[in-house]
PDB file of N, CA and C in Angstrom:
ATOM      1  N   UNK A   1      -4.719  19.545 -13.499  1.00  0.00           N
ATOM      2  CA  UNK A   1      -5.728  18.796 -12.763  1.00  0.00           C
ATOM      3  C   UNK A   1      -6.864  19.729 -12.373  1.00  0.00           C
ATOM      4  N   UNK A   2      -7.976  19.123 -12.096  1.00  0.00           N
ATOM      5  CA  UNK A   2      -8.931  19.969 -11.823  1.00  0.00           C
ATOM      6  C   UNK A   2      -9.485  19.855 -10.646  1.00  0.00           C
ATOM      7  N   UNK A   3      -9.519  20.792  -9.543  1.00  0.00           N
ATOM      8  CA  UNK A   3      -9.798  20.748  -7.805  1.00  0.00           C
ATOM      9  C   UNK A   3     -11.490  20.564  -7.729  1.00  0.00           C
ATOM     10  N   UNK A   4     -11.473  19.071  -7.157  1.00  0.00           N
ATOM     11  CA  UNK A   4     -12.728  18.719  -6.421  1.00  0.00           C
ATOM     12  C   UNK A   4     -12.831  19.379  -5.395  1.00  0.00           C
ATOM     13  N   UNK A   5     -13.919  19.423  -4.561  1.00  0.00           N
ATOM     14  CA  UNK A   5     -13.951  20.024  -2.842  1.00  0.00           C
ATOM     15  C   UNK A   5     -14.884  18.334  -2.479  1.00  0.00           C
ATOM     16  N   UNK A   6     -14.464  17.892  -1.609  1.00  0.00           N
ATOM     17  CA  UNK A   6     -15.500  16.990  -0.858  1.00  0.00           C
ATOM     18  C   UNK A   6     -15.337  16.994   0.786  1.00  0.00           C
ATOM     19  N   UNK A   7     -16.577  16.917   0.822  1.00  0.00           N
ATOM     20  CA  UNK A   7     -16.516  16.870   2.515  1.00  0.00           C
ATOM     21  C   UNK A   7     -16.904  15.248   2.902  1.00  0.00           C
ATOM     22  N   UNK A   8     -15.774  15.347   3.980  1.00  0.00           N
ATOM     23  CA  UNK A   8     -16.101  14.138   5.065  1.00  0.00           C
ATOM     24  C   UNK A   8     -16.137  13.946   6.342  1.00  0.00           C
ATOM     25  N   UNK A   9     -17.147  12.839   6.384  1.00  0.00           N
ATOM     26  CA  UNK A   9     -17.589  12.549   7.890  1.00  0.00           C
ATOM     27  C   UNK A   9     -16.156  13.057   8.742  1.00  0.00           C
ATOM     28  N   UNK A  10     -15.837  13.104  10.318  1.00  0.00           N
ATOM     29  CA  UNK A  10     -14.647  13.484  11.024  1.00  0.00           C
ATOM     30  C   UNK A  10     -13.925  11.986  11.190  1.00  0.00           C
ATOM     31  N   UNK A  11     -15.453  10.921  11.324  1.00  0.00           N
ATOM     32  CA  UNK A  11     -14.470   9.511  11.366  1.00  0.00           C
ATOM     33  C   UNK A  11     -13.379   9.055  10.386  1.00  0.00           C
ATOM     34  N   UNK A  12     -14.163   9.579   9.061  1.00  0.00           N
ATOM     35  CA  UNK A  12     -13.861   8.956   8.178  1.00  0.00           C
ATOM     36  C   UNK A  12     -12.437  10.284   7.485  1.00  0.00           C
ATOM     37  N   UNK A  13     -12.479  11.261   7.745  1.00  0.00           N
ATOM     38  CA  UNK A  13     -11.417  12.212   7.729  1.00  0.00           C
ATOM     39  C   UNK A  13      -9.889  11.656   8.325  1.00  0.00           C
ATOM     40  N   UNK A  14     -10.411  11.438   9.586  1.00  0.00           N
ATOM     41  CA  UNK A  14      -9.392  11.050  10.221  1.00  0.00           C
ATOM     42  C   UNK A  14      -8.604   9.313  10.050  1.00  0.00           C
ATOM     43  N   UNK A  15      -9.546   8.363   9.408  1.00  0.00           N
ATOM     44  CA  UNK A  15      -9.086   7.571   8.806  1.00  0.00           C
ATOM     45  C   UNK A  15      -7.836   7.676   7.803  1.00  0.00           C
ATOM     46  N   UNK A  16      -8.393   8.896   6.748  1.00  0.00           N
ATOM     47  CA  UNK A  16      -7.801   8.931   5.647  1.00  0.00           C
ATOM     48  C   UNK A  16      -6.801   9.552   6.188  1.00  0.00           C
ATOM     49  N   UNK A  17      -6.403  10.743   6.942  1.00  0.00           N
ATOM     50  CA  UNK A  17      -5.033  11.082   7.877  1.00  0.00           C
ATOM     51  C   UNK A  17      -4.289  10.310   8.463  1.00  0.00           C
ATOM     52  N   UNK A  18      -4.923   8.837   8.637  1.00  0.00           N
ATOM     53  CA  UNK A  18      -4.138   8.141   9.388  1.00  0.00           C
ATOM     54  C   UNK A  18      -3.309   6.964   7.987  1.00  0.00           C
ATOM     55  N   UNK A  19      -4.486   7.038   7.721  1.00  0.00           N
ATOM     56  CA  UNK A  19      -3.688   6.528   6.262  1.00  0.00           C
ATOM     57  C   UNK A  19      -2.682   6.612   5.479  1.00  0.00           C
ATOM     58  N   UNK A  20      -2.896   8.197   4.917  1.00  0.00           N
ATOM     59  CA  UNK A  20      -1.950   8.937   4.405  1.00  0.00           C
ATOM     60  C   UNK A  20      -0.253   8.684   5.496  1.00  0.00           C
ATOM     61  N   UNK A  21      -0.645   9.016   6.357  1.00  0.00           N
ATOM     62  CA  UNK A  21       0.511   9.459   7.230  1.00  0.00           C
ATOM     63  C   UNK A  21       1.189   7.704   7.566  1.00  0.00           C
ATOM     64  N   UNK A  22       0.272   6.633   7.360  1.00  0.00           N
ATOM     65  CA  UNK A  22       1.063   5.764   7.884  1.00  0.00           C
ATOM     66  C   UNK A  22       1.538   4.839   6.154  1.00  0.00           C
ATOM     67  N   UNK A  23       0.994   5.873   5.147  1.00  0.00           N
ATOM     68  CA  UNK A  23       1.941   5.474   3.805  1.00  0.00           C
ATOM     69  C   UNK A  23       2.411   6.306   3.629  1.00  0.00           C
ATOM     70  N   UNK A  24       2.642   7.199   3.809  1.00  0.00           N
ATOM     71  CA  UNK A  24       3.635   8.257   3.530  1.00  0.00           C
ATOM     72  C   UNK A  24       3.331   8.785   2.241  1.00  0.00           C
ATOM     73  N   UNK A  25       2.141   8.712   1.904  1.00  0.00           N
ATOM     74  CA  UNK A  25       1.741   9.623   0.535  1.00  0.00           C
ATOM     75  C   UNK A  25       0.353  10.783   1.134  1.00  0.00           C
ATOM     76  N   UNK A  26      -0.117  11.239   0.223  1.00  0.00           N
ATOM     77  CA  UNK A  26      -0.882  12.467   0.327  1.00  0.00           C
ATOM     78  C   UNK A  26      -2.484  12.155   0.139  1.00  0.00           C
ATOM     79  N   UNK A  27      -3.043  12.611   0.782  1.00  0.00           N
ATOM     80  CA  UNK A  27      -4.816  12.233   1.154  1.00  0.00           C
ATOM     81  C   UNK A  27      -4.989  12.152  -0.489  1.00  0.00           C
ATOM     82  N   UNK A  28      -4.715  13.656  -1.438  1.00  0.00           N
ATOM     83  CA  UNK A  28      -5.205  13.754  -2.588  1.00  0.00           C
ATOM     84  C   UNK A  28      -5.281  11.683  -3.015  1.00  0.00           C
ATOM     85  N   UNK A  29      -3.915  11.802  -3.166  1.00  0.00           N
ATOM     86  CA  UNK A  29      -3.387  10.564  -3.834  1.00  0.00           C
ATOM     87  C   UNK A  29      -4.404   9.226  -3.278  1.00  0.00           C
ATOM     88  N   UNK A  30      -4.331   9.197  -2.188  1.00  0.00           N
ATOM     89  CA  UNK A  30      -5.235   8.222  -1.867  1.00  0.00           C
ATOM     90  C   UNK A  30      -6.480   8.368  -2.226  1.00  0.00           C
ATOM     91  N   UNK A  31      -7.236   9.592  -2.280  1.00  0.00           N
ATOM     92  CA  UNK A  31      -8.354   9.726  -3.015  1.00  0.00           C
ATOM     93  C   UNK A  31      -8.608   9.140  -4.563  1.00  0.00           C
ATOM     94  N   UNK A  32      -7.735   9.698  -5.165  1.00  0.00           N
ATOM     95  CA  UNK A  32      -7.737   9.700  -6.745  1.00  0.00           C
ATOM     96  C   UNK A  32      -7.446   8.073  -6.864  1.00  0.00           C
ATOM     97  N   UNK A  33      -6.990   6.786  -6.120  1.00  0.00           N
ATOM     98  CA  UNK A  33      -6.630   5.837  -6.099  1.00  0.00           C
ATOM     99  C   UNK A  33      -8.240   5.622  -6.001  1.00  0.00           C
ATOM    100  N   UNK A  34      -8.456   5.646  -5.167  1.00  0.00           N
ATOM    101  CA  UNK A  34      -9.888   4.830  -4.510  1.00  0.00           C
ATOM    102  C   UNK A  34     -10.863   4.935  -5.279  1.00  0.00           C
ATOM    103  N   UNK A  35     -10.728   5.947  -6.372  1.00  0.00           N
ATOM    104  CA  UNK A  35     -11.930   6.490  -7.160  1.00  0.00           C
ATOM    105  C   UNK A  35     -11.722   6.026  -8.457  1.00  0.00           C
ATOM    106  N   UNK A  36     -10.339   5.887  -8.484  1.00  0.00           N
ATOM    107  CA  UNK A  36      -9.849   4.714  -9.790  1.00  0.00           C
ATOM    108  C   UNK A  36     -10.331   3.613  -9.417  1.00  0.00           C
ATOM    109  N   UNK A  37     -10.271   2.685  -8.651  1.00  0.00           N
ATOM    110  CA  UNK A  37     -10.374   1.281  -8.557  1.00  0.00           C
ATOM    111  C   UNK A  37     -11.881   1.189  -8.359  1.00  0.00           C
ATOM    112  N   UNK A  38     -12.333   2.230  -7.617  1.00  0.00           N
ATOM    113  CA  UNK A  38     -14.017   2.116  -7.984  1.00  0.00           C
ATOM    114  C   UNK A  38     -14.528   1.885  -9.350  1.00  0.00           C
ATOM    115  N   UNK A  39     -14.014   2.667 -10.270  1.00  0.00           N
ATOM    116  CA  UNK A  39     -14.475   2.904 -11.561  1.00  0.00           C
ATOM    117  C   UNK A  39     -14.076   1.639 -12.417  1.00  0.00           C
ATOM    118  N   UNK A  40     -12.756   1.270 -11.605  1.00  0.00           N
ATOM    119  CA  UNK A  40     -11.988   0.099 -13.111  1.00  0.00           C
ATOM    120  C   UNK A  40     -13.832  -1.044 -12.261  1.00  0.00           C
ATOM    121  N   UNK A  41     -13.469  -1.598 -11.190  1.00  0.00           N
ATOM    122  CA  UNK A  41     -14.227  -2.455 -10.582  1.00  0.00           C
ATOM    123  C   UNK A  41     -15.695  -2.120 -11.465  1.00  0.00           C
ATOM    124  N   UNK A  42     -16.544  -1.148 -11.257  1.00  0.00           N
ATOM    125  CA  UNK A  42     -17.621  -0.877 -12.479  1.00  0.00           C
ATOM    126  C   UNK A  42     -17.555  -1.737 -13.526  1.00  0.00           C
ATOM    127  N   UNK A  43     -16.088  -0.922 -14.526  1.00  0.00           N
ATOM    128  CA  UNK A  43     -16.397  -1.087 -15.519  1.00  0.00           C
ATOM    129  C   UNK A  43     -15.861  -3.261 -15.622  1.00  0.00           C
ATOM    130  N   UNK A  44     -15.561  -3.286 -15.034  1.00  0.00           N
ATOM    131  CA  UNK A  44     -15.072  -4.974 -14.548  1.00  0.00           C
ATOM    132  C   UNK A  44     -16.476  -5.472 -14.503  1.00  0.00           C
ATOM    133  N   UNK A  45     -17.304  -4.946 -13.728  1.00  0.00           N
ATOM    134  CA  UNK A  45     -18.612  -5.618 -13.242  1.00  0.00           C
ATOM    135  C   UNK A  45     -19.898  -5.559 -14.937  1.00  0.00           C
ATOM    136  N   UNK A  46     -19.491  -4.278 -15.333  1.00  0.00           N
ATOM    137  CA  UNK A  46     -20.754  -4.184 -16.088  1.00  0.00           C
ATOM    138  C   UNK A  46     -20.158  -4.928 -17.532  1.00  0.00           C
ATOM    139  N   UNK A  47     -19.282  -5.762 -17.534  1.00  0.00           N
ATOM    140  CA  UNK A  47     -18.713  -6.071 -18.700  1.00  0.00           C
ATOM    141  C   UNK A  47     -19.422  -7.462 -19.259  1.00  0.00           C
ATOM    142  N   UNK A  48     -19.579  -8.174 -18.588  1.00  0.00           N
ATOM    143  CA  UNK A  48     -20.469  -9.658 -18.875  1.00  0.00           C
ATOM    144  C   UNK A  48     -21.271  -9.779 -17.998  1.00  0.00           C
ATOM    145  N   UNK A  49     -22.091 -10.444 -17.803  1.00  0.00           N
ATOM    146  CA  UNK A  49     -23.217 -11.229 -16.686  1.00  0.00           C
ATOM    147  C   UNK A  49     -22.878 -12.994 -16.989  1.00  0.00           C
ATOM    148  N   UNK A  50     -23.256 -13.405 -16.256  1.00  0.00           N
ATOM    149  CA  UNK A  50     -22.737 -14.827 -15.911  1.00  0.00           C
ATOM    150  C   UNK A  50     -23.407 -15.573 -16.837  1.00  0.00           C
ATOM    151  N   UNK A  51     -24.687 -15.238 -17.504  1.00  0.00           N
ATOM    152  CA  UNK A  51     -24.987 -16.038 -18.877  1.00  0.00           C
ATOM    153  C   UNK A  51     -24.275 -15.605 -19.812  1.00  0.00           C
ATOM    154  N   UNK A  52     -23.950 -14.456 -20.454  1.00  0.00           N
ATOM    155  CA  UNK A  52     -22.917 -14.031 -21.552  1.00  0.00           C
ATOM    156  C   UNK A  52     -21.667 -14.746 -21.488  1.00  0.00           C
ATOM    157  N   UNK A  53     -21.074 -15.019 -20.080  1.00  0.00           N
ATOM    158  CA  UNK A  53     -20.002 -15.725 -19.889  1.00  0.00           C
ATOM    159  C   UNK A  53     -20.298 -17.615 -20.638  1.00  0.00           C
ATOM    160  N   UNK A  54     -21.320 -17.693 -20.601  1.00  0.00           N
ATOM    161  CA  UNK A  54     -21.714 -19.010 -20.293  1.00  0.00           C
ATOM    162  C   UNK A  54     -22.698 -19.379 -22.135  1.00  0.00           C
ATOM    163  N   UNK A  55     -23.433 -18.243 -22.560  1.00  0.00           N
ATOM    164  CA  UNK A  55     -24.300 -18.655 -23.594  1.00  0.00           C
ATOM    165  C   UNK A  55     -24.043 -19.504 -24.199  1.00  0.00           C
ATOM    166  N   UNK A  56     -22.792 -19.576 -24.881  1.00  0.00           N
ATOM    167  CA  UNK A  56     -22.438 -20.320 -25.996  1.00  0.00           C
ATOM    168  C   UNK A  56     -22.457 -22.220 -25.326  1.00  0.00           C
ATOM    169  N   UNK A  57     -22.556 -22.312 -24.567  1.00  0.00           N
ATOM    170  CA  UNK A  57     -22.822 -23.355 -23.758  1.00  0.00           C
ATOM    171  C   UNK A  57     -24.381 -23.753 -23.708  1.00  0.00           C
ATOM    172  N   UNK A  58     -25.091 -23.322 -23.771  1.00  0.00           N
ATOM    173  CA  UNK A  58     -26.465 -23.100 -23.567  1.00  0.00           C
ATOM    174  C   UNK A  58     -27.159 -24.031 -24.596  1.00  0.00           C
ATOM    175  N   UNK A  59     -27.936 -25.431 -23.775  1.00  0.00           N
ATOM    176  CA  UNK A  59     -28.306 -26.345 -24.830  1.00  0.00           C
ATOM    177  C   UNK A  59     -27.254 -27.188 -25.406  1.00  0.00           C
ATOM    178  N   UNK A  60     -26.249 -26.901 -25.460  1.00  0.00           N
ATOM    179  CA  UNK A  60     -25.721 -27.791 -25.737  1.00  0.00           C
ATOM    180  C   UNK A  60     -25.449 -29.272 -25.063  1.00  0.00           C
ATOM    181  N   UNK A  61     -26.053 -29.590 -23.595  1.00  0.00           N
ATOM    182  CA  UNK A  61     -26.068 -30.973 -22.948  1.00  0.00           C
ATOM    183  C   UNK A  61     -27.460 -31.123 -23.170  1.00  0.00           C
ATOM    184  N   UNK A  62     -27.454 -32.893 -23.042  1.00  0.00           N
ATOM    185  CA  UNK A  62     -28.362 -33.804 -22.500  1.00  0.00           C
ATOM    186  C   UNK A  62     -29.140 -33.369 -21.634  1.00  0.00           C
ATOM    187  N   UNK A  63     -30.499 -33.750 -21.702  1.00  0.00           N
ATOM    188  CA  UNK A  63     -31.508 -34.136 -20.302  1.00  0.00           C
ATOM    189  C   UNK A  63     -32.762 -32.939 -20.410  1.00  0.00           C
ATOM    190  N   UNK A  64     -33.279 -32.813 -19.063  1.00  0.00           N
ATOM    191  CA  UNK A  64     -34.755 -31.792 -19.195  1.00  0.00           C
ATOM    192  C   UNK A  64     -34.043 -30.601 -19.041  1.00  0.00           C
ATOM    193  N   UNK A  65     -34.943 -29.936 -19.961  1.00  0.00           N
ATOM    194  CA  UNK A  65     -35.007 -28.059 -19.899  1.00  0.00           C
ATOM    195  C   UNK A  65     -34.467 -27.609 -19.003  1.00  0.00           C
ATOM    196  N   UNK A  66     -35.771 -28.242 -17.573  1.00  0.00           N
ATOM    197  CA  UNK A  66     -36.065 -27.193 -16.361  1.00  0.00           C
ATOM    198  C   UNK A  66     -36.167 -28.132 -15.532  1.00  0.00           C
ATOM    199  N   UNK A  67     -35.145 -28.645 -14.639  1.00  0.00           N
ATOM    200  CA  UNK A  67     -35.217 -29.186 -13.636  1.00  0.00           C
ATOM    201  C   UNK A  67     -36.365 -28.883 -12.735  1.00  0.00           C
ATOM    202  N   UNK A  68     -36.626 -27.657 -12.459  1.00  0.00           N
ATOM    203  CA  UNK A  68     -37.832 -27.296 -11.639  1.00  0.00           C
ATOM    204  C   UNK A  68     -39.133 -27.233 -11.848  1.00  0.00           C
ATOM    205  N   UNK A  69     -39.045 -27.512 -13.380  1.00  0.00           N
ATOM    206  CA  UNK A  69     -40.760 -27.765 -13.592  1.00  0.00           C
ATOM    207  C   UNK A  69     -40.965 -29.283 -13.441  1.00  0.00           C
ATOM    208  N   UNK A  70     -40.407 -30.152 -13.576  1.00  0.00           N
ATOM    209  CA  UNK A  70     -40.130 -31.430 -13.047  1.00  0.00           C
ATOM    210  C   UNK A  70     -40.215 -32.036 -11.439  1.00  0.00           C
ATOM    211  N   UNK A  71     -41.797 -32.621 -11.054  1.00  0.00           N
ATOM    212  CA  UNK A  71     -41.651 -32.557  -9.671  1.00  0.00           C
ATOM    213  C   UNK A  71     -40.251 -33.892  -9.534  1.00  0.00           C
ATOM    214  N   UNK A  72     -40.391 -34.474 -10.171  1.00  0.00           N
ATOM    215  CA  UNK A  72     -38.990 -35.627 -10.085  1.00  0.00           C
ATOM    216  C   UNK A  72     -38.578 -35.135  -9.945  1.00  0.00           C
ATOM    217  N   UNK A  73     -37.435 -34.506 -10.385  1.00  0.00           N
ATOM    218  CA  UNK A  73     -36.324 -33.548 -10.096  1.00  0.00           C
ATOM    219  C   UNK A  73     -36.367 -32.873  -8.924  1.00  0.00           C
ATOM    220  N   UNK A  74     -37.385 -32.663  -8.408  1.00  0.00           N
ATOM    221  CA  UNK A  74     -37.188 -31.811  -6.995  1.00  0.00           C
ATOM    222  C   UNK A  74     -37.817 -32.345  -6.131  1.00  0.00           C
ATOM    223  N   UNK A  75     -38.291 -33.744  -5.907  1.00  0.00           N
ATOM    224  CA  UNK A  75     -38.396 -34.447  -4.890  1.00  0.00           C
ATOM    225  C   UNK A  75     -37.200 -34.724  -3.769  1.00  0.00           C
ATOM    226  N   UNK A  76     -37.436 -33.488  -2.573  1.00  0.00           N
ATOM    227  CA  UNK A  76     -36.603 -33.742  -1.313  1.00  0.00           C
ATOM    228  C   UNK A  76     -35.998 -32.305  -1.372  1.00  0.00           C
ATOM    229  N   UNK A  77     -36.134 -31.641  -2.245  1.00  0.00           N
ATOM    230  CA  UNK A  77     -35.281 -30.335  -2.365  1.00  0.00           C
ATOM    231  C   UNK A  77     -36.551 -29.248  -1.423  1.00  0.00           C
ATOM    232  N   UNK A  78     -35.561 -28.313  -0.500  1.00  0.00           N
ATOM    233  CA  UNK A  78     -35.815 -27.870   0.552  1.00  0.00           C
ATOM    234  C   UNK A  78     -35.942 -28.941   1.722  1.00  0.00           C
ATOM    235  N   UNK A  79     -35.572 -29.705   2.032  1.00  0.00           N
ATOM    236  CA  UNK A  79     -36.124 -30.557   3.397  1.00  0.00           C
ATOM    237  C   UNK A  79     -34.792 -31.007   3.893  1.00  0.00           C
TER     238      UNK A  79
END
């Protein structure tokens, strides 16, 4: 393994001491956890956007384009 050094706030030090000690594992460990699930979460996030999820859908229904260029359509919206 290869030794990081990081410094932390005293609040936030003592969090992770209290942590550790009330799981009964080791600050390292909780570190190397937190920095995993940061990274999986990333790579989770940068994987689609909500149109990629959705494109293949796109056009395929009935009706107007753009609801919002349509004052019909948005007669009463905001009020």
């Amino acid at each position: 393994m290869t030794l990081v050094t990081c410094k932390l706030p005293k609040r936030l030090a003592a969090k992770l001491e209290r942590l550790a000690k009330d799981e009964s594992r080791s600050k390292q460990a909780l570190m190397r956890e937190a920095i995993e699930q940061r990274l999986k979460a990333r790579r989770v996030a940068g994987k689609k956007s909500a149109y990629d999820v959705i494109k293949g859908l796109v056009g395929t229904l009935d009706g107007p384009s753009d609801l919002a260029t349509n004052p019909v359509h948005m007669k009463g919206f905001g009020e």
